[in-house]
N, C-alpha and C. Protein backbone atom coordinates (compact mmCIF):
# COMPACT_ATOMS: atom_id res chain seq x y z
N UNK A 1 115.84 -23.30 48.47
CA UNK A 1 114.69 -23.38 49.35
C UNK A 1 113.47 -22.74 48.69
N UNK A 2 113.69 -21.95 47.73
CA UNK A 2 112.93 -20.77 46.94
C UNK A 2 112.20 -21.93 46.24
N UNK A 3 112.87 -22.35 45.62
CA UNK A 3 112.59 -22.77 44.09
C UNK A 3 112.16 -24.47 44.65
N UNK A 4 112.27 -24.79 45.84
CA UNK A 4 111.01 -25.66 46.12
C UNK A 4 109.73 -25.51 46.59
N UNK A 5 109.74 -24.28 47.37
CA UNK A 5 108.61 -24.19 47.72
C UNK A 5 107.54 -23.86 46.74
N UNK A 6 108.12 -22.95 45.28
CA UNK A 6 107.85 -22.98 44.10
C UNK A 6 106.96 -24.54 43.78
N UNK A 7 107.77 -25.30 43.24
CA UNK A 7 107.51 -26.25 42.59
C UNK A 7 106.38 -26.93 43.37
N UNK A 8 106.41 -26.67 44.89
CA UNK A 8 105.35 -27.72 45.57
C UNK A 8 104.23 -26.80 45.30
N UNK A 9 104.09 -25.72 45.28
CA UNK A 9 103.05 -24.70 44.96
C UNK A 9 102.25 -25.14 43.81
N UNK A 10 103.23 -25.58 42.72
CA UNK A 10 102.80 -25.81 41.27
C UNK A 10 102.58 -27.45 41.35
N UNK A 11 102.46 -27.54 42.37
CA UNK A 11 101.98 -28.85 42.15
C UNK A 11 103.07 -29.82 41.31
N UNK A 12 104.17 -29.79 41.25
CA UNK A 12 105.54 -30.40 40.88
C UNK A 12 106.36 -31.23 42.17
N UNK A 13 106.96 -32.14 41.95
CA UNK A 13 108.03 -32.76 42.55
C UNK A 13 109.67 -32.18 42.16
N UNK A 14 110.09 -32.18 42.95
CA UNK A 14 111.83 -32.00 42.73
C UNK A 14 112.42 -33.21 41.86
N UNK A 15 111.88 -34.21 41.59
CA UNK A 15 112.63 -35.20 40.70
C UNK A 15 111.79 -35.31 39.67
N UNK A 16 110.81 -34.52 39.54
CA UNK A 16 109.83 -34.88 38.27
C UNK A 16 109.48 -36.27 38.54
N UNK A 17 109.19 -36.82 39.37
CA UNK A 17 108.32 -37.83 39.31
C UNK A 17 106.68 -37.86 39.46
N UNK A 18 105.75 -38.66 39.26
CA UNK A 18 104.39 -38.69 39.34
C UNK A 18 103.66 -38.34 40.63
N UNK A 19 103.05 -37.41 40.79
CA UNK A 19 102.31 -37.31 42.07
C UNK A 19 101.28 -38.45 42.44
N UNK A 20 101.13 -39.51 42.35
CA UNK A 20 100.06 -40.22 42.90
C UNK A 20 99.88 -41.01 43.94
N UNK A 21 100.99 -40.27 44.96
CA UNK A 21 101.00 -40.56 46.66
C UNK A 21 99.63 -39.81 47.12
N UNK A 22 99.54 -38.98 46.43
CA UNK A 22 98.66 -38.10 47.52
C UNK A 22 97.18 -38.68 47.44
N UNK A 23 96.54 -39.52 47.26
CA UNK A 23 95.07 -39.97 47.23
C UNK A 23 95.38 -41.37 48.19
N UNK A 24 96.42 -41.67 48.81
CA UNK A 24 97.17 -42.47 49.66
C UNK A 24 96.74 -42.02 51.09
N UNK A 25 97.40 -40.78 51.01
CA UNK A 25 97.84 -39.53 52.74
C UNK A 25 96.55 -39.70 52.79
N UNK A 26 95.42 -39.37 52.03
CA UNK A 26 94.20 -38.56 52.50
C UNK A 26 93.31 -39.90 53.09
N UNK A 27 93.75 -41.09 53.03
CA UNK A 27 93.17 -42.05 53.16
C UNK A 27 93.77 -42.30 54.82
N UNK A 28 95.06 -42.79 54.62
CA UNK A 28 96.02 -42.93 56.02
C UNK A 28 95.96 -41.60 57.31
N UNK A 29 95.43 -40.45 56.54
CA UNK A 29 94.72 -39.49 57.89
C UNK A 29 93.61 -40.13 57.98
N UNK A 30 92.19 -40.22 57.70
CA UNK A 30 91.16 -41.32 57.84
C UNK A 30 91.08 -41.92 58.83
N UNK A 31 92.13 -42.90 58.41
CA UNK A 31 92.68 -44.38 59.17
C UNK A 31 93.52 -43.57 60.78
N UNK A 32 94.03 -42.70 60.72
CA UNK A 32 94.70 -42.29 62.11
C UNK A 32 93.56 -41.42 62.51
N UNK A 33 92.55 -40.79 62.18
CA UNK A 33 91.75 -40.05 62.82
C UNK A 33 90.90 -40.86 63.32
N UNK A 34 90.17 -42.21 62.74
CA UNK A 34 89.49 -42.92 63.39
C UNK A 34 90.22 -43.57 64.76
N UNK A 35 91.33 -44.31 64.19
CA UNK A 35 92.29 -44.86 65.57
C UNK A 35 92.16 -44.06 66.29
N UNK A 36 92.75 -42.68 66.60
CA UNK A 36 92.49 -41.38 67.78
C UNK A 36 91.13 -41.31 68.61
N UNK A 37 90.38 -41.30 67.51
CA UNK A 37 88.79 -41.16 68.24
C UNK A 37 88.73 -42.40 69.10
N UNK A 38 89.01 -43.86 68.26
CA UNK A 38 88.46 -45.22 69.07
C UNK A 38 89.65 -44.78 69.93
N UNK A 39 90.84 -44.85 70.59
CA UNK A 39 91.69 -44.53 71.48
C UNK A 39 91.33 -43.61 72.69
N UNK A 40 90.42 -42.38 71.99
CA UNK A 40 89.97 -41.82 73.36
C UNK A 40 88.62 -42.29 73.97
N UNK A 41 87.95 -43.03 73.03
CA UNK A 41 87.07 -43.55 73.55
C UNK A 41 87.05 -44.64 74.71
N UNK A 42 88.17 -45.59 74.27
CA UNK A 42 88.84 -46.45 75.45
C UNK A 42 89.12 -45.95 76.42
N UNK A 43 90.28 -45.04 76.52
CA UNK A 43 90.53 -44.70 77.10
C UNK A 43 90.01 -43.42 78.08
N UNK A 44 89.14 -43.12 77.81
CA UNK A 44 88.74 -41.43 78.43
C UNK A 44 87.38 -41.83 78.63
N UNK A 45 86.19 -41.85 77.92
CA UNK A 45 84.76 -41.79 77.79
C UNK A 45 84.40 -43.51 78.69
N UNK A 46 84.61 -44.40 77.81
CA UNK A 46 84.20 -45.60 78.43
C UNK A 46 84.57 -45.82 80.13
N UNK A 47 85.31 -45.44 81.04
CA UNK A 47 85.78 -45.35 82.27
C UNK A 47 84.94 -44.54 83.12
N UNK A 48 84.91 -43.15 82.37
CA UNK A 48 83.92 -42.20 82.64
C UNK A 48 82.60 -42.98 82.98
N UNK A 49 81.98 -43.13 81.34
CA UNK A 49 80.89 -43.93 81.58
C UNK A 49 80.49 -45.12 82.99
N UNK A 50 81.28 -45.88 82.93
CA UNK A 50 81.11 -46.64 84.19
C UNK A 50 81.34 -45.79 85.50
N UNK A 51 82.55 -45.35 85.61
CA UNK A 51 82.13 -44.86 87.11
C UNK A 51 81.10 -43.98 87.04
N UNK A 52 80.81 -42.84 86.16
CA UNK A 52 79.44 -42.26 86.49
C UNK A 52 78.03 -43.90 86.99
N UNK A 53 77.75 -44.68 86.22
CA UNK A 53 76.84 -45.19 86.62
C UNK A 53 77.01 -46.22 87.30
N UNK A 54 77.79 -46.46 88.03
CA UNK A 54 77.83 -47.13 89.28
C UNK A 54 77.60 -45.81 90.33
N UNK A 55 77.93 -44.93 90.50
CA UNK A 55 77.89 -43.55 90.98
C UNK A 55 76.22 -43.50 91.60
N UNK A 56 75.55 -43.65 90.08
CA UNK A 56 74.30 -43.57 89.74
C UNK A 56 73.87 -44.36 90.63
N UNK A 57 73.94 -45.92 90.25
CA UNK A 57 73.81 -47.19 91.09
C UNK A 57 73.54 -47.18 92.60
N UNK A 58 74.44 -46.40 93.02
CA UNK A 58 75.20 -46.06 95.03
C UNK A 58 74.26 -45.47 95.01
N UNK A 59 73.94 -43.98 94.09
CA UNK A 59 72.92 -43.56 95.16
C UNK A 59 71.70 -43.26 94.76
N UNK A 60 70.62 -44.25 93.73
CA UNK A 60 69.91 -45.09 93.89
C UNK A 60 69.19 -46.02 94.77
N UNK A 61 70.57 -46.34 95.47
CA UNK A 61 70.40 -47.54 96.80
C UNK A 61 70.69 -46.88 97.49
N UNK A 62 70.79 -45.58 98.52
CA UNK A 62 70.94 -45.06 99.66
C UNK A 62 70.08 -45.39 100.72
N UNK A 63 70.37 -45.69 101.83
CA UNK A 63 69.65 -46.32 102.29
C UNK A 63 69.82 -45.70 104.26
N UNK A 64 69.40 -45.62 104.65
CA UNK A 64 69.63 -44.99 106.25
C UNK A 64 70.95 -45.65 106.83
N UNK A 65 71.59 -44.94 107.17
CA UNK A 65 72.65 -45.29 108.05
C UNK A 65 74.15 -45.28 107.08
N UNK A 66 73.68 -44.95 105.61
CA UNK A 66 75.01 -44.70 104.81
C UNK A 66 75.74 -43.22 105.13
N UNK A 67 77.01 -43.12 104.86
CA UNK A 67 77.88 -41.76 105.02
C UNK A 67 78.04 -41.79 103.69
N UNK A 68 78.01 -40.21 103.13
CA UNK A 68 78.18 -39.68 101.94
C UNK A 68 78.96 -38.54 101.74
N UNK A 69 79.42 -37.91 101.11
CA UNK A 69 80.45 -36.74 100.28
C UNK A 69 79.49 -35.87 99.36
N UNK A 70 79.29 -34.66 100.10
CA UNK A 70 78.57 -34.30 98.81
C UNK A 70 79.50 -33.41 98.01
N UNK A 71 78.47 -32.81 96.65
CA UNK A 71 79.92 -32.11 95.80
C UNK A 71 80.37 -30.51 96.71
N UNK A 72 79.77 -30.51 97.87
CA UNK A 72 80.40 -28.94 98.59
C UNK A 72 80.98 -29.18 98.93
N UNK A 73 81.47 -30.84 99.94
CA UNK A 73 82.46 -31.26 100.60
C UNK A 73 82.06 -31.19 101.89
N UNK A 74 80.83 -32.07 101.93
CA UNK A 74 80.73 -31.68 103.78
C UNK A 74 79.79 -33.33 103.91
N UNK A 75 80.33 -34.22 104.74
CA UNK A 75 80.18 -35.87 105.18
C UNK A 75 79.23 -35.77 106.16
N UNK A 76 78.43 -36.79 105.47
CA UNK A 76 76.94 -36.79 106.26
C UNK A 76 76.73 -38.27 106.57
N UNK A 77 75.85 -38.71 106.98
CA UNK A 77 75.20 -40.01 107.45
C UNK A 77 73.80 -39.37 107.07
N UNK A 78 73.18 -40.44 106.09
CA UNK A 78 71.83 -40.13 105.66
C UNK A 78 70.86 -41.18 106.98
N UNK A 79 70.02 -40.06 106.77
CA UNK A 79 68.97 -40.85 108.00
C UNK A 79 67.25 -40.47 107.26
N UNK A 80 67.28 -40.49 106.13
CA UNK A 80 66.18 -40.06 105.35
C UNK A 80 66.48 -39.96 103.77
N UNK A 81 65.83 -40.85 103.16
CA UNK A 81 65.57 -40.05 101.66
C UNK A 81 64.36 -39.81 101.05
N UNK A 82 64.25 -39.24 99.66
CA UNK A 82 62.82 -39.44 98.92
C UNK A 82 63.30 -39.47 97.61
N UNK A 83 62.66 -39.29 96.50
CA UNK A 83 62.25 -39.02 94.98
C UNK A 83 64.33 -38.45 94.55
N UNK A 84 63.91 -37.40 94.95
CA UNK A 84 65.10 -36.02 94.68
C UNK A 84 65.96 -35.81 96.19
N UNK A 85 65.31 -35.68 97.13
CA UNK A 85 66.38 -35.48 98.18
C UNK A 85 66.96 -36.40 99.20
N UNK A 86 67.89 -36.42 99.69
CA UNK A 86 68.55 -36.92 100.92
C UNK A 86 68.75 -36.42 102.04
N UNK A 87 68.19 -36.48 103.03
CA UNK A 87 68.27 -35.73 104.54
C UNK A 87 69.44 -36.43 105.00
N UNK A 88 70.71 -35.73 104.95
CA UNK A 88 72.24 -36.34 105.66
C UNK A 88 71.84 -35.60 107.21
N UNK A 89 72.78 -36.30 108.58
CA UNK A 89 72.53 -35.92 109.75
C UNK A 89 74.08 -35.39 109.71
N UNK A 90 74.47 -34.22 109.85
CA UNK A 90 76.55 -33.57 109.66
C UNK A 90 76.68 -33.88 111.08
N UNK A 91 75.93 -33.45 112.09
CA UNK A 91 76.51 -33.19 113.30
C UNK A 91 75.52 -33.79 114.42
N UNK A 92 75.75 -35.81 115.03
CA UNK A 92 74.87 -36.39 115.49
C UNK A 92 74.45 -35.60 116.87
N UNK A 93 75.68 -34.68 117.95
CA UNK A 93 75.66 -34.66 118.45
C UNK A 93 74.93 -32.92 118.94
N UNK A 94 75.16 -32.62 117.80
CA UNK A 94 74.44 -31.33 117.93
C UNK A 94 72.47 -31.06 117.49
N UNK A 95 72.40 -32.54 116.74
CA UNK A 95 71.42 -32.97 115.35
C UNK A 95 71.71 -32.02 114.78
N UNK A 96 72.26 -31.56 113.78
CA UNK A 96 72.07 -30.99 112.30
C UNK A 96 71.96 -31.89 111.60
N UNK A 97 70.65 -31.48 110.78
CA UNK A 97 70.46 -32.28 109.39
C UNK A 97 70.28 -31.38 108.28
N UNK A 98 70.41 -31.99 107.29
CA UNK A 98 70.56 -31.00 106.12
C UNK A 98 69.65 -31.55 105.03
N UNK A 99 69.13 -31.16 104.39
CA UNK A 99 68.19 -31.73 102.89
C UNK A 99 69.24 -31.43 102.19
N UNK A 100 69.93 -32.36 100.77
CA UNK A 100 70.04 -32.23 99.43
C UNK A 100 70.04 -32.69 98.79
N UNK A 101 70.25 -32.47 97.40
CA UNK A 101 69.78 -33.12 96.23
C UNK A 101 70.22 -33.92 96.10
N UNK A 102 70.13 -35.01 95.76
CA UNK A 102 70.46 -36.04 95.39
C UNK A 102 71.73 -36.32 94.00
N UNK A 103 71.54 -35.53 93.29
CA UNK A 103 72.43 -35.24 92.23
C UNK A 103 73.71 -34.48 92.83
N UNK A 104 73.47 -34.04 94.11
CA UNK A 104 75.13 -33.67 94.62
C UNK A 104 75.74 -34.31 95.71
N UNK A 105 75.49 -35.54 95.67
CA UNK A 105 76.31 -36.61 96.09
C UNK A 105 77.24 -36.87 95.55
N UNK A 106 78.57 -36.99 95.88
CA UNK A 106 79.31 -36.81 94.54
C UNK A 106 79.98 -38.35 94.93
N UNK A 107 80.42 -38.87 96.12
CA UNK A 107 80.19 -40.14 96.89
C UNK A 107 80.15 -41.31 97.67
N UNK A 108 79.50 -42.01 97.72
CA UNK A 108 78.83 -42.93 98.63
C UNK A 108 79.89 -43.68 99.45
N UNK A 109 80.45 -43.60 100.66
CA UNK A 109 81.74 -43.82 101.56
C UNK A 109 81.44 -45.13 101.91
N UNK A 110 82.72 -45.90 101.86
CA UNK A 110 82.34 -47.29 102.59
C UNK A 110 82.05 -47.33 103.80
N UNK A 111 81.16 -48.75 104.39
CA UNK A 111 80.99 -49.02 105.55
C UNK A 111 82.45 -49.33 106.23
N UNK A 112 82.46 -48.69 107.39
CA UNK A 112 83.82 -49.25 108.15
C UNK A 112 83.69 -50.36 109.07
C-alpha cells in the first residue's frame, strides 16, 4: 500500500506503463461539470424563472375584487391598488383594510 502511494507521488504507474490518460480526465471533468451546470439549470433555475414571472404577471394585473396571500400569511380581497401598493380589505365585516407592498404578495388565489 506504501510503495504505491509512493509511485503515484512520483508520478509512476504500478505496471510501468505510459501516463497519457491524464490530459483525457481533465477534459471528461469539463464535459461533466458543464452537464451538472446545464442539469441544474433545467432543472432548478428555469422553473424558478417562470413561476417567479407569471407571479410577476398576477400581480401586475390585480385588479378589485381579487383575493391574495401575502408573504406574512394573512388573505385579503384587494379593493384598491396603485404604483407600489395594494389596499387588501382582511375583515369585510368589521372593514379592515390594510396597505401593502406589492412585492409581498406572495399569491394571487383563484376565483371560486
Amino acid at each position: 500500500m506504501n510503495a504505491l502511494f509512493m509511485l503515484s507521488q512520483a508520478g509512476c504507474t504500478p505496471q510501468g506503463g505510459a501516463q497519457g490518460g491524464q490530459g483525457g480526465s481533465s477534459i471528461m471533468f469539463l464535459v461533466m461539470m458543464v452537464a451538472m451546470i446545464g442539469i441544474m439549470y433545467f432543472v432548478v433555475y428555469r422553473p424558478q424563472a417562470k413561476a417567479r414571472k407569471k407571479l410577476e404577471a398576477a400581480i401586475n394585473e390585480l385588479k378589485k375584487g381579487d383575493r391574495v396571500l401575502t408573504a406574512g400569511g394573512m388573505y385579503g380581497t384587494v379593493v384598491g391598488t396603485s404604483e407600489t401598493v395594494v389596499v387588501l380589505e382582511i375583515d369585510k365585516d368589521k372593514g379592515v383594510k390594510i396597505e401593502v407592498n406589492k412585492a409581498m404578495v406572495s399569491q394571487v388565489l383563484p376565483r371560486d
